[in-house]
Every structure is written in structure tokens, then in C-alpha cells.
PDB file of N, CA and C in Angstrom:
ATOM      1  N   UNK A   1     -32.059  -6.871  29.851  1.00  0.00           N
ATOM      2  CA  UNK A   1     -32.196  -7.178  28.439  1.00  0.00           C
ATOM      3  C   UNK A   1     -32.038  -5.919  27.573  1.00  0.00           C
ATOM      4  N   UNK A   2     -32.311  -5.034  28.093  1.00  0.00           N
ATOM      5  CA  UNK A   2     -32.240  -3.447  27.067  1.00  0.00           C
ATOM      6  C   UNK A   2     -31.033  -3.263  27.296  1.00  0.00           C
ATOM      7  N   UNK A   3     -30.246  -3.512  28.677  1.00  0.00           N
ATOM      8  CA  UNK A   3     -28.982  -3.234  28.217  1.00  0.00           C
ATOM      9  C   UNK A   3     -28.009  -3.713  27.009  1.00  0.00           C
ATOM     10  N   UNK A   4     -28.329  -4.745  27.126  1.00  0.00           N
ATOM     11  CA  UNK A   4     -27.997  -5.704  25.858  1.00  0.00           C
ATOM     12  C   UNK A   4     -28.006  -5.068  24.812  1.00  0.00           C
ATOM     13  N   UNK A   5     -29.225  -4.896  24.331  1.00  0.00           N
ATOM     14  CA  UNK A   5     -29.615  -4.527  22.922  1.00  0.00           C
ATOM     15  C   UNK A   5     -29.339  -2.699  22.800  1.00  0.00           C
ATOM     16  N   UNK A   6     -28.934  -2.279  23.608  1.00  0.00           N
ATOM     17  CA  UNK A   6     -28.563  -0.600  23.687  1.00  0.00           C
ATOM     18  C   UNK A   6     -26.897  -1.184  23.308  1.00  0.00           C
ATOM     19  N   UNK A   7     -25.942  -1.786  24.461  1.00  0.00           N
ATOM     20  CA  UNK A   7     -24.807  -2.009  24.127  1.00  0.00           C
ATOM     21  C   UNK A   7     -24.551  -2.762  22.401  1.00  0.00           C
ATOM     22  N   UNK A   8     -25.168  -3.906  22.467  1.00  0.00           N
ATOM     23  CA  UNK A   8     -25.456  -4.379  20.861  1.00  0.00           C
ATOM     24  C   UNK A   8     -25.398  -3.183  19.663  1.00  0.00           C
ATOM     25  N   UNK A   9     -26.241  -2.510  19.681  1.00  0.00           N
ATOM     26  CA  UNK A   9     -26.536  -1.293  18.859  1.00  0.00           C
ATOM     27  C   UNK A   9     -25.425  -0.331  18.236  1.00  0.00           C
ATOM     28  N   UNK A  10     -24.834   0.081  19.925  1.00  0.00           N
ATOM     29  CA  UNK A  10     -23.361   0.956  19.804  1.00  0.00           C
ATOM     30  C   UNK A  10     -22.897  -0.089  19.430  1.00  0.00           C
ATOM     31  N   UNK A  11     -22.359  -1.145  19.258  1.00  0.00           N
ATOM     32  CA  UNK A  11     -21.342  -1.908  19.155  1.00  0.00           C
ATOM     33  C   UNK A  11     -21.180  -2.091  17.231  1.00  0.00           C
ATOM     34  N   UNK A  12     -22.369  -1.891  16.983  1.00  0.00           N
ATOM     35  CA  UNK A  12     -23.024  -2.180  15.487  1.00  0.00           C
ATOM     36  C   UNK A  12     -22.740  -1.381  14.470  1.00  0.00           C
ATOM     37  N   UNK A  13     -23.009  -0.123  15.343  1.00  0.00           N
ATOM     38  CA  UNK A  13     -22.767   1.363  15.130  1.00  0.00           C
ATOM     39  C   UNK A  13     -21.152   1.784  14.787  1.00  0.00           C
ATOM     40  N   UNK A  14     -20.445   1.352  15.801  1.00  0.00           N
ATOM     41  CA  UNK A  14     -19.108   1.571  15.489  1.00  0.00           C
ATOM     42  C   UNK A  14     -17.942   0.746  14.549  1.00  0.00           C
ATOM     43  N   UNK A  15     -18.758  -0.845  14.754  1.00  0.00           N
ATOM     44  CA  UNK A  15     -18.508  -1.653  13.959  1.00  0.00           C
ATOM     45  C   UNK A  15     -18.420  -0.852  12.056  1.00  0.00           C
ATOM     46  N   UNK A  16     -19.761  -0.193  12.242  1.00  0.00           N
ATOM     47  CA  UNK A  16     -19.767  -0.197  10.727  1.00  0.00           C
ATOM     48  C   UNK A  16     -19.017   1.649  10.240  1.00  0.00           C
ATOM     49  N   UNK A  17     -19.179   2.152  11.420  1.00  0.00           N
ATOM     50  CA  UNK A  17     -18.300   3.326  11.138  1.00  0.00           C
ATOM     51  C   UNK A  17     -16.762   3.314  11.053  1.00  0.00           C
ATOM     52  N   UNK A  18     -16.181   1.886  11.275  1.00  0.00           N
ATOM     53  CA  UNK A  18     -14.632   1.652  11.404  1.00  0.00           C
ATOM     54  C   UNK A  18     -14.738   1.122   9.876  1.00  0.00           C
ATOM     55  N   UNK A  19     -15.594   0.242   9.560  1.00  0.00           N
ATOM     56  CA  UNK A  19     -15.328  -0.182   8.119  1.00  0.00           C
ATOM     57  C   UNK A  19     -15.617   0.772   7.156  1.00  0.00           C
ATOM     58  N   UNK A  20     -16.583   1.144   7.371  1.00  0.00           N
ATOM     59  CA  UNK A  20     -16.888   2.768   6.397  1.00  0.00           C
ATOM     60  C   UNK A  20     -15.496   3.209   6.544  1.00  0.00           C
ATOM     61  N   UNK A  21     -14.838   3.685   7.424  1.00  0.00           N
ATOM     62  CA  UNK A  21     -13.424   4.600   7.666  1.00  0.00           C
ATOM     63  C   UNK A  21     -12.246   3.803   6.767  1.00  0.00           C
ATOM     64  N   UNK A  22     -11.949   2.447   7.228  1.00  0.00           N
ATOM     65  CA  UNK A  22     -11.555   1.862   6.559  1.00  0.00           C
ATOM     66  C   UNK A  22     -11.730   1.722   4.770  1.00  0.00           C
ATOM     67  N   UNK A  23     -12.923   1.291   4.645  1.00  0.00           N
ATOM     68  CA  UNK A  23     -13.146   1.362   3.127  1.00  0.00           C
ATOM     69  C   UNK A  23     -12.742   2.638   2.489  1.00  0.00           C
ATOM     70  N   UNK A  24     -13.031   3.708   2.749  1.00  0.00           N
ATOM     71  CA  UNK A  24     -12.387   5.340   2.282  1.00  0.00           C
ATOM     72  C   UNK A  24     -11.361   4.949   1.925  1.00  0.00           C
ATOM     73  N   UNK A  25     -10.190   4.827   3.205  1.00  0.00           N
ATOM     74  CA  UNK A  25      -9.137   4.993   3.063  1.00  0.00           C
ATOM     75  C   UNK A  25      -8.207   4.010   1.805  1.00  0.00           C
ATOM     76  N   UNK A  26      -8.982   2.896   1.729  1.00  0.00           N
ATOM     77  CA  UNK A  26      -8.746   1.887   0.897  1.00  0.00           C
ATOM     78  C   UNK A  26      -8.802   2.679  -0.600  1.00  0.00           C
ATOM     79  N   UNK A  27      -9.809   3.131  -0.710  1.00  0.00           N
ATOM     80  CA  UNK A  27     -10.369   3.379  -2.202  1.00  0.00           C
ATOM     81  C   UNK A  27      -9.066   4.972  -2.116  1.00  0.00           C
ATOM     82  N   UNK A  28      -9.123   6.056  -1.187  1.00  0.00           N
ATOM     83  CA  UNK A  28      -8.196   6.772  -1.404  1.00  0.00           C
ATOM     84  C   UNK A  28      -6.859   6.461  -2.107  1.00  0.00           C
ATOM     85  N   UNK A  29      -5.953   5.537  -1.447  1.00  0.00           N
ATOM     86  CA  UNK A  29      -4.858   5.108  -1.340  1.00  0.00           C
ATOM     87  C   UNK A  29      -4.759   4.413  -3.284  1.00  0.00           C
ATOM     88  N   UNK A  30      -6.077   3.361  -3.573  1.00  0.00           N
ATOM     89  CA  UNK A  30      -6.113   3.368  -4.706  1.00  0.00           C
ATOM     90  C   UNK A  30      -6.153   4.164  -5.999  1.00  0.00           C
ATOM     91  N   UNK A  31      -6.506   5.251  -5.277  1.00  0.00           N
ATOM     92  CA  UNK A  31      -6.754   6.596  -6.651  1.00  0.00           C
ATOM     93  C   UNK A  31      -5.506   7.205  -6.596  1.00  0.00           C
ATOM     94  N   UNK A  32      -4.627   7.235  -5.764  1.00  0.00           N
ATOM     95  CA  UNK A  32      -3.618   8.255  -5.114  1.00  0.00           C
ATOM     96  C   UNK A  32      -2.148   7.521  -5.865  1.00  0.00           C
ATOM     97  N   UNK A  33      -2.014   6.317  -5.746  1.00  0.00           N
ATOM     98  CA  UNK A  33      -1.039   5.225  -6.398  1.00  0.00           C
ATOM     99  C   UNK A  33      -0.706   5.606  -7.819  1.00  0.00           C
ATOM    100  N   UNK A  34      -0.346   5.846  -8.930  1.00  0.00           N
ATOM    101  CA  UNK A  34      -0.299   6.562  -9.993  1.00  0.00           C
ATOM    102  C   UNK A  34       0.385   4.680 -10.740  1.00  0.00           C
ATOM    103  N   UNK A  35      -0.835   4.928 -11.828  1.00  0.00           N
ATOM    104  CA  UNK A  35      -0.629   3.674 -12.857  1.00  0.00           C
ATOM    105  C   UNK A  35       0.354   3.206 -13.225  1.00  0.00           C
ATOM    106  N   UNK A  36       0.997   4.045 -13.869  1.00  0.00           N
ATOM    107  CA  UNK A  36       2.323   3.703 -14.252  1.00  0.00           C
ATOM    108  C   UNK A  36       3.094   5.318 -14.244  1.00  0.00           C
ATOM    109  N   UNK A  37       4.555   4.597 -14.048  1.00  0.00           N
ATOM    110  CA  UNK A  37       5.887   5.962 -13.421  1.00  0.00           C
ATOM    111  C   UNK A  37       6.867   5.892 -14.277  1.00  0.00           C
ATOM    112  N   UNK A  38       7.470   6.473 -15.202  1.00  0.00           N
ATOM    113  CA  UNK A  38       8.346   6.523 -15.939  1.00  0.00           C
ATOM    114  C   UNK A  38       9.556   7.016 -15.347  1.00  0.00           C
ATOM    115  N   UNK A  39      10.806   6.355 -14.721  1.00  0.00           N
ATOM    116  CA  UNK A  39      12.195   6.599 -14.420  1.00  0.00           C
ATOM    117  C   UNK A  39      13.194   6.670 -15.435  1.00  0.00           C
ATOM    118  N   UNK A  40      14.054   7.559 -15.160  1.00  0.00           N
ATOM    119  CA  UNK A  40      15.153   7.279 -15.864  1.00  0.00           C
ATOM    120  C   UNK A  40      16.557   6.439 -15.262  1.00  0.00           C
ATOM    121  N   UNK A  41      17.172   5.995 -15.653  1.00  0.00           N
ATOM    122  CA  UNK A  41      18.925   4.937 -14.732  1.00  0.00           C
ATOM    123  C   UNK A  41      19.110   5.747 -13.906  1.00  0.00           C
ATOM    124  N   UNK A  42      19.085   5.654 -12.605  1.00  0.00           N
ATOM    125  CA  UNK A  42      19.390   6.171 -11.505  1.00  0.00           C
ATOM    126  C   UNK A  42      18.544   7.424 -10.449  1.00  0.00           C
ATOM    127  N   UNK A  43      17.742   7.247 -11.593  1.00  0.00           N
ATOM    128  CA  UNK A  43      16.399   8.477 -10.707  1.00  0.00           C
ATOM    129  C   UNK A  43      15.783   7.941  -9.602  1.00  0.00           C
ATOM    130  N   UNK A  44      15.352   8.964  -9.170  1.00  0.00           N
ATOM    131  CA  UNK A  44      14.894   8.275  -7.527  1.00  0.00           C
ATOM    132  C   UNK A  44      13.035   8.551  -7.537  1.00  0.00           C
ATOM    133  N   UNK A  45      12.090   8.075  -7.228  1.00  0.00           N
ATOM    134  CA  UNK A  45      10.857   8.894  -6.763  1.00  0.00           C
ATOM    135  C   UNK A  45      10.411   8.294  -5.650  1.00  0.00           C
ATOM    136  N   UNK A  46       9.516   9.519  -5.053  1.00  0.00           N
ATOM    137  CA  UNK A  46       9.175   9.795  -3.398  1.00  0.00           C
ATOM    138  C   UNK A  46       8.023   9.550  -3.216  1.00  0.00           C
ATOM    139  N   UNK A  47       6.797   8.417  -3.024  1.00  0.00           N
ATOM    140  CA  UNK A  47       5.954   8.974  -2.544  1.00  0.00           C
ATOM    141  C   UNK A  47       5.634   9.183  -1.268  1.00  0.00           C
ATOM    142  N   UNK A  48       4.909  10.240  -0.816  1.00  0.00           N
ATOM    143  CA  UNK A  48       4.941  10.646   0.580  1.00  0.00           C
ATOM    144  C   UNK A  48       3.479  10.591   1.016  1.00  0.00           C
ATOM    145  N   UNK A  49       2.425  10.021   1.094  1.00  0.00           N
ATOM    146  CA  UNK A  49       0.836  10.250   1.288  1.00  0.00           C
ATOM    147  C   UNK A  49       0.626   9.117   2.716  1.00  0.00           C
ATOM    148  N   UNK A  50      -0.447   9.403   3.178  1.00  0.00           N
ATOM    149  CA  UNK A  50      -1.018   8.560   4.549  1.00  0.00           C
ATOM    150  C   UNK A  50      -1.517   7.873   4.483  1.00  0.00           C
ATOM    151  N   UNK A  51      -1.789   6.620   4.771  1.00  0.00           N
ATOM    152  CA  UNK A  51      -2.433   5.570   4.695  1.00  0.00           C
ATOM    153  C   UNK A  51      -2.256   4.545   5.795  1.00  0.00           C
ATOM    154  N   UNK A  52      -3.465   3.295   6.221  1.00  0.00           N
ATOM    155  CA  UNK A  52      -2.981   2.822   7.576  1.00  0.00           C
ATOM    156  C   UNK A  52      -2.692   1.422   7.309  1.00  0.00           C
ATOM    157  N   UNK A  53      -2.741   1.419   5.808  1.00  0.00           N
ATOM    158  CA  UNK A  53      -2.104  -0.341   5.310  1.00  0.00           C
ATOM    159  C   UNK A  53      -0.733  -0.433   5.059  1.00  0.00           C
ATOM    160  N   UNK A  54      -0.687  -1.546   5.621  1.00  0.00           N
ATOM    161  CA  UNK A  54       0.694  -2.631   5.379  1.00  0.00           C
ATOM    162  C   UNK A  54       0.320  -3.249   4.163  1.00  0.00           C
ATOM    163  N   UNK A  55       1.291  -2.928   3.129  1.00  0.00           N
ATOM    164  CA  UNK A  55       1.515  -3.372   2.163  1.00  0.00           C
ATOM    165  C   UNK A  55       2.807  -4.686   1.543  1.00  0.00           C
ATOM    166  N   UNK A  56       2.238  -5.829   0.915  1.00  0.00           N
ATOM    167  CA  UNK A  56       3.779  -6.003   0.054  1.00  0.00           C
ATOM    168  C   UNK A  56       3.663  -6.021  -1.298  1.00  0.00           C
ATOM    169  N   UNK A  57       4.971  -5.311  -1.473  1.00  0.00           N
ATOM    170  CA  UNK A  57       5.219  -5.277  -3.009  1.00  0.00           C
ATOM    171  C   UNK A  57       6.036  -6.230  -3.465  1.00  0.00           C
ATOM    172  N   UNK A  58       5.724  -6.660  -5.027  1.00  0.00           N
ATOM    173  CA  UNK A  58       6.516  -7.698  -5.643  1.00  0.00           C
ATOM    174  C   UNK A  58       6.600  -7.487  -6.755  1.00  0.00           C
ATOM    175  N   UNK A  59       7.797  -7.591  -7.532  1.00  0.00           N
ATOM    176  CA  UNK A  59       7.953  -7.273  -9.055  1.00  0.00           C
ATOM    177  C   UNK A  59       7.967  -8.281  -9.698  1.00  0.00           C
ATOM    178  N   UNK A  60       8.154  -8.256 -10.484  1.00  0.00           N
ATOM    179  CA  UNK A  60       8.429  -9.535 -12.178  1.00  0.00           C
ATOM    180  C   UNK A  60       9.719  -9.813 -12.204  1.00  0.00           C
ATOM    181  N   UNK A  61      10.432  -8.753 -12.430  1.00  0.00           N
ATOM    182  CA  UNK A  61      12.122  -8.676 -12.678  1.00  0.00           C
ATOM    183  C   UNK A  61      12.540  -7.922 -10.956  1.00  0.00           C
ATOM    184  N   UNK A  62      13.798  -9.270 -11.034  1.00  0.00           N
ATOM    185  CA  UNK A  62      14.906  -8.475  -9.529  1.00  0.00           C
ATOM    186  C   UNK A  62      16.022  -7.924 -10.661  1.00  0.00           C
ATOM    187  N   UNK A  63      16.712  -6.725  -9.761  1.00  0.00           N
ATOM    188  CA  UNK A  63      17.659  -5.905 -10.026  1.00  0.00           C
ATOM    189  C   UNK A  63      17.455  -4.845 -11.063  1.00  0.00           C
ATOM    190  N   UNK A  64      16.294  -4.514 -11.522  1.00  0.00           N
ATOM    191  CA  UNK A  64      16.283  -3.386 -11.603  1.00  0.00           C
ATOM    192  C   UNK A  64      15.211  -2.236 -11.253  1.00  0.00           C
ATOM    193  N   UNK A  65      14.970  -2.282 -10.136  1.00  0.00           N
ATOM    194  CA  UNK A  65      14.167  -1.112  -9.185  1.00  0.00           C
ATOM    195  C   UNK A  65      14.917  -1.285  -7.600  1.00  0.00           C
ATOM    196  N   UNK A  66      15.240  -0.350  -6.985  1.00  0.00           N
ATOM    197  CA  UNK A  66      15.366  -0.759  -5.423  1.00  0.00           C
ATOM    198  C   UNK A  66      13.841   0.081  -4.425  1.00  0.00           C
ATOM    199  N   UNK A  67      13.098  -0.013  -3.730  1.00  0.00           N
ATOM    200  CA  UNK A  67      12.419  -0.262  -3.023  1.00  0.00           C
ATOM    201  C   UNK A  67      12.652   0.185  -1.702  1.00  0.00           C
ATOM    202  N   UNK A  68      13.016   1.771  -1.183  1.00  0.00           N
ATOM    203  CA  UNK A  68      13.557   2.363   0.094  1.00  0.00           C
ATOM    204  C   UNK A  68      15.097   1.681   0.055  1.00  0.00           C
ATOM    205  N   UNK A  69      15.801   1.395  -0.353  1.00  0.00           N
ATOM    206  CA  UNK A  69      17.083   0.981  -0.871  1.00  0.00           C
ATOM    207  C   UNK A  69      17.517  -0.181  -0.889  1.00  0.00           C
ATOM    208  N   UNK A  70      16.163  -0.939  -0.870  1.00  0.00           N
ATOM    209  CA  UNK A  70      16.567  -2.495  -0.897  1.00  0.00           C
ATOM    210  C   UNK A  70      15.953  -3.224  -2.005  1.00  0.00           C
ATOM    211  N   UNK A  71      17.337  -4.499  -2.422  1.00  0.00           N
ATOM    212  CA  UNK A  71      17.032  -4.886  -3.493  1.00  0.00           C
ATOM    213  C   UNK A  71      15.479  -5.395  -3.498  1.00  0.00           C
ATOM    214  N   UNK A  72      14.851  -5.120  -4.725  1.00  0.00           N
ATOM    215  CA  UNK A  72      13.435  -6.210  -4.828  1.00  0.00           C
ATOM    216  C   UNK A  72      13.898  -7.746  -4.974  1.00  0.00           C
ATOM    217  N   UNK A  73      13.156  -8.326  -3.926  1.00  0.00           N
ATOM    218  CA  UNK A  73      13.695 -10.196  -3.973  1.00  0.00           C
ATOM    219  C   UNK A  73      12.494 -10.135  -4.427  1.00  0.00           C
ATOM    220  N   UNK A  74      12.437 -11.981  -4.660  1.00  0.00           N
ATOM    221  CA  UNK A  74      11.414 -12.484  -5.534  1.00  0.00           C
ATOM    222  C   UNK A  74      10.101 -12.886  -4.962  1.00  0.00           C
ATOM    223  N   UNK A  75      10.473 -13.002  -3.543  1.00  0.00           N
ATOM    224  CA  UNK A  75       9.207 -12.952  -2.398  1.00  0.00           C
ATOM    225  C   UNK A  75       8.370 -11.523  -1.877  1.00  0.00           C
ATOM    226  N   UNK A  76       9.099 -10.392  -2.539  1.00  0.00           N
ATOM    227  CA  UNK A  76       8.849  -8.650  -2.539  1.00  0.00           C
ATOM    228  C   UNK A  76       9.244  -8.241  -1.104  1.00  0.00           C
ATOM    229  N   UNK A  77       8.639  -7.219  -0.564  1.00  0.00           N
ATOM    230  CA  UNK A  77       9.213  -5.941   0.095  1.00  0.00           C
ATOM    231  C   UNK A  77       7.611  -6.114   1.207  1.00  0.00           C
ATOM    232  N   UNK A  78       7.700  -5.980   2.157  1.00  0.00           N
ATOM    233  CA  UNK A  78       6.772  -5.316   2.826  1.00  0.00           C
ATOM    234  C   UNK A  78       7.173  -4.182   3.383  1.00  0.00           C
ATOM    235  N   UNK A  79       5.913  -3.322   3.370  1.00  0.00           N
ATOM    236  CA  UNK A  79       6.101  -1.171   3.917  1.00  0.00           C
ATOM    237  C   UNK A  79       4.603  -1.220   4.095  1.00  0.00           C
ATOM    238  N   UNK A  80       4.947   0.022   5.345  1.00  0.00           N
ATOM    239  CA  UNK A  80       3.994   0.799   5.616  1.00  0.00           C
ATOM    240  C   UNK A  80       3.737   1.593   4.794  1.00  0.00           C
ATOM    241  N   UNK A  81       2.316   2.064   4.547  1.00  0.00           N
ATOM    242  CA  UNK A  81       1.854   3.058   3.757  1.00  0.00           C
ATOM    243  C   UNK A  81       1.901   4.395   4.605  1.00  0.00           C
ATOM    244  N   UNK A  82       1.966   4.143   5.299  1.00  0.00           N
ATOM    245  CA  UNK A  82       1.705   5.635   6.530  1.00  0.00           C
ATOM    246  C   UNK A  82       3.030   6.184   6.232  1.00  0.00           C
ATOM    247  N   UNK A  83       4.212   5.665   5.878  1.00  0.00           N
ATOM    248  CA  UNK A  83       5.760   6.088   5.663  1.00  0.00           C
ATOM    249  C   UNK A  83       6.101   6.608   4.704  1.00  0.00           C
ATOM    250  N   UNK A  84       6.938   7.426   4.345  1.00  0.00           N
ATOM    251  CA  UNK A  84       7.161   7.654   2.767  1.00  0.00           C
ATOM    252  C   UNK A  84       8.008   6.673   2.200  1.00  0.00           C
ATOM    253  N   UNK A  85       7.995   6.126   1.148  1.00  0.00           N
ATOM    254  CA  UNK A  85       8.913   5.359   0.693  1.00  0.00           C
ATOM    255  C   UNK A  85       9.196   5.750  -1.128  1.00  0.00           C
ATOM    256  N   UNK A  86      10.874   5.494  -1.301  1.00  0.00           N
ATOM    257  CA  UNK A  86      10.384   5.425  -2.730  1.00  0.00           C
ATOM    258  C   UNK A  86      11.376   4.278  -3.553  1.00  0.00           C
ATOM    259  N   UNK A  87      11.147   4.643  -5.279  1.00  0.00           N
ATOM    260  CA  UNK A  87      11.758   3.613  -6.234  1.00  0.00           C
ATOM    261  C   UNK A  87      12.837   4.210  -6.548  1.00  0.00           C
ATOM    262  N   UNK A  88      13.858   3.748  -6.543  1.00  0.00           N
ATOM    263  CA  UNK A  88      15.109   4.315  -7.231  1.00  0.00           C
ATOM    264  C   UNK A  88      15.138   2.939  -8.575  1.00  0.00           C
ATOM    265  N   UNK A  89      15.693   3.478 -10.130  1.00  0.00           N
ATOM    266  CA  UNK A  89      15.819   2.760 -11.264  1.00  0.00           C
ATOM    267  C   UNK A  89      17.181   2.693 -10.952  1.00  0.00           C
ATOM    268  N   UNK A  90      17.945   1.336 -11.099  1.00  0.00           N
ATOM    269  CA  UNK A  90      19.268   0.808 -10.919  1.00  0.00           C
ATOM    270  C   UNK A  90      20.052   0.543 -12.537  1.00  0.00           C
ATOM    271  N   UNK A  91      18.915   0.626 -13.397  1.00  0.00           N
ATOM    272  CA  UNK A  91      19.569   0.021 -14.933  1.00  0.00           C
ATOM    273  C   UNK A  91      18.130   0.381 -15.650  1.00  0.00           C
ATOM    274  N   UNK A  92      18.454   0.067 -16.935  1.00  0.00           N
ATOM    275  CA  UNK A  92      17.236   0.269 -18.195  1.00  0.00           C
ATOM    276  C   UNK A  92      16.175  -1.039 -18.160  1.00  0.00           C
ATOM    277  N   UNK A  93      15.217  -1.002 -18.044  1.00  0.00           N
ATOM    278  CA  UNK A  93      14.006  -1.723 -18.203  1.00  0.00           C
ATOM    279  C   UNK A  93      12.934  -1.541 -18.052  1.00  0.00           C
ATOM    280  N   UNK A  94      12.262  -2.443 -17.567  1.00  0.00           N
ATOM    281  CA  UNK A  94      10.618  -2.608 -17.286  1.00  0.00           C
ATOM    282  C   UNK A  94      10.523  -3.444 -16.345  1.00  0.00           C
ATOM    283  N   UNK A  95       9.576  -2.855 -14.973  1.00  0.00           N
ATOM    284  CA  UNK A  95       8.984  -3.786 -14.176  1.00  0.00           C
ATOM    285  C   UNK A  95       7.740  -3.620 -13.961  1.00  0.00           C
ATOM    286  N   UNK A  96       6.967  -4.893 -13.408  1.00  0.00           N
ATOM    287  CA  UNK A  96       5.003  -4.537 -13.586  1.00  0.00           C
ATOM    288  C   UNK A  96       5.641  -4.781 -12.017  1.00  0.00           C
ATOM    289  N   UNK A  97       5.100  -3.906 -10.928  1.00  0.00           N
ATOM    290  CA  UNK A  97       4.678  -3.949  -9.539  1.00  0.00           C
ATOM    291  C   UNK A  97       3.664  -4.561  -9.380  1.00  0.00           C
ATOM    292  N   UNK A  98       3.350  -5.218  -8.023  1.00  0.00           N
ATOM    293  CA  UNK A  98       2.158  -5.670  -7.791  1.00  0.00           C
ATOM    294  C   UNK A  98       2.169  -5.278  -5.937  1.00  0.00           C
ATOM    295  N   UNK A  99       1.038  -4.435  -5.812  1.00  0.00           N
ATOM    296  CA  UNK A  99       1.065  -4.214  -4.531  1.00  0.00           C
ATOM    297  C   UNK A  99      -0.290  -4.719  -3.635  1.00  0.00           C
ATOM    298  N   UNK A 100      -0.378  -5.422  -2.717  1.00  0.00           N
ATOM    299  CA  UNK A 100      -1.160  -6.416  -2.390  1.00  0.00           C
ATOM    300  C   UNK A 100      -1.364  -6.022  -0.537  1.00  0.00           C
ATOM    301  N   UNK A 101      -2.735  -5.921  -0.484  1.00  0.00           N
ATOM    302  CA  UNK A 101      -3.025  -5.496   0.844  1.00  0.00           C
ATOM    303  C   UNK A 101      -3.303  -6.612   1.827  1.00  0.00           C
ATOM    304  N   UNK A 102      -3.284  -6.918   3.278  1.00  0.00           N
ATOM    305  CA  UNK A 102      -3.522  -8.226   4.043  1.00  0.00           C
ATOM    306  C   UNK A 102      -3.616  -8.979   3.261  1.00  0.00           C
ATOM    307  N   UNK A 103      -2.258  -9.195   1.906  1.00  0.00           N
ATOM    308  CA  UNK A 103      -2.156 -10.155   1.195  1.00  0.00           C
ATOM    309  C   UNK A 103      -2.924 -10.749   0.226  1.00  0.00           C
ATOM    310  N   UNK A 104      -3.961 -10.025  -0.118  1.00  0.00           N
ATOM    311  CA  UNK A 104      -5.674 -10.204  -0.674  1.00  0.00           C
ATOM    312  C   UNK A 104      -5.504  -9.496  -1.851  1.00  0.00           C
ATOM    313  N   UNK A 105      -5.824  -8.309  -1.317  1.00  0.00           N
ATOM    314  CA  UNK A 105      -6.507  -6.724  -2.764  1.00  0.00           C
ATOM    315  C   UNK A 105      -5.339  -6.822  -3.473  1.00  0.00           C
TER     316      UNK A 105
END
């Protein structure tokens, strides 16, 4: 029976030190994302930072942002955050991103 409740314990223990780890990284990744990015027609930007979420992104408007060089469709983009990826502007406008974690946040 003590084994139990010794194994239980560690199990509890690590349980909540993976979500602690997890949660960080969550709230990092949120501060790190920059609100809004001003491009000019044909500029490119890089971001390059670590993170261990799978993300998808989805815009408002298709055809004018590409997304690691693919068009934005209307169902969005899934990427790793751990990767660098960036936006290249294809034409003059405005798009609102929406980037959405295990499909949830």
C-alpha cells in the first residue's frame, strides 16, 4: 500500500511540474508574438523563437499574406512553433491573423 501512495505522489509531482513547464511556455510564446506587424508589398518577416506548440493560423482575407510561402486558404496554415517561419506581404492591405493552439487558445 505505501508503494502505491509513494508511486501516486511522484506521479502527482511530475504531473504538475509538466503543466507548470507547459503553462510558462504558453504564456512566453504569448508575450513574444508581437500585436500587430507593419509590412510593406513584398517584404518578408522572420520569426525565429522556440516553442513546443503546433499552431494554426487563419486570416480574414486570402491573397494577401503568404505564410512560409504558402498561400493563406480559408481553412489556415498549420506550423510548428519550434521552426522559424515567416509572412511575406504579396499586395497592399490588411489582414487580422488568428493563431489558435490544440485548436482552443
Amino acid at each position: 500500500m505505501k508503494f502505491i501512495r509513494d508511486c501516486g505522489k511522484k506521479l502527482l509531482v511530475f504531473m504538475a511540474i509538466s503543466f507548470f513547464a507547459l503553462a510558462l511556455s504558453y504564456i512566453r510564446t504569448v508575450f513574444v508574438l508581437p500585436k500587430e506587424l507593419t509590412l510593406l508589398e513584398g517584404e518578408e518577416y522572420v520569426f525565429n523563437f522556440k516553442s513546443p506548440f503546433l499552431v494554426r493560423v487563419t486570416a480574414d482575407k486570402v491573397g494577401v499574406l503568404k505564410l512560409n510561402d504558402q498561400d493563406m486558404a480559408q481553412n489556415g496554415i498549420s506550423l510548428r512553433l519550434s521552426d522559424s517561419f515567416s509572412f511575406k506581404s504579396l499586395k497592399t492591405g490588411s489582414v487580422i491573423l488568428s493563431m489558435k493552439v490544440f485548436g482552443l487558445l
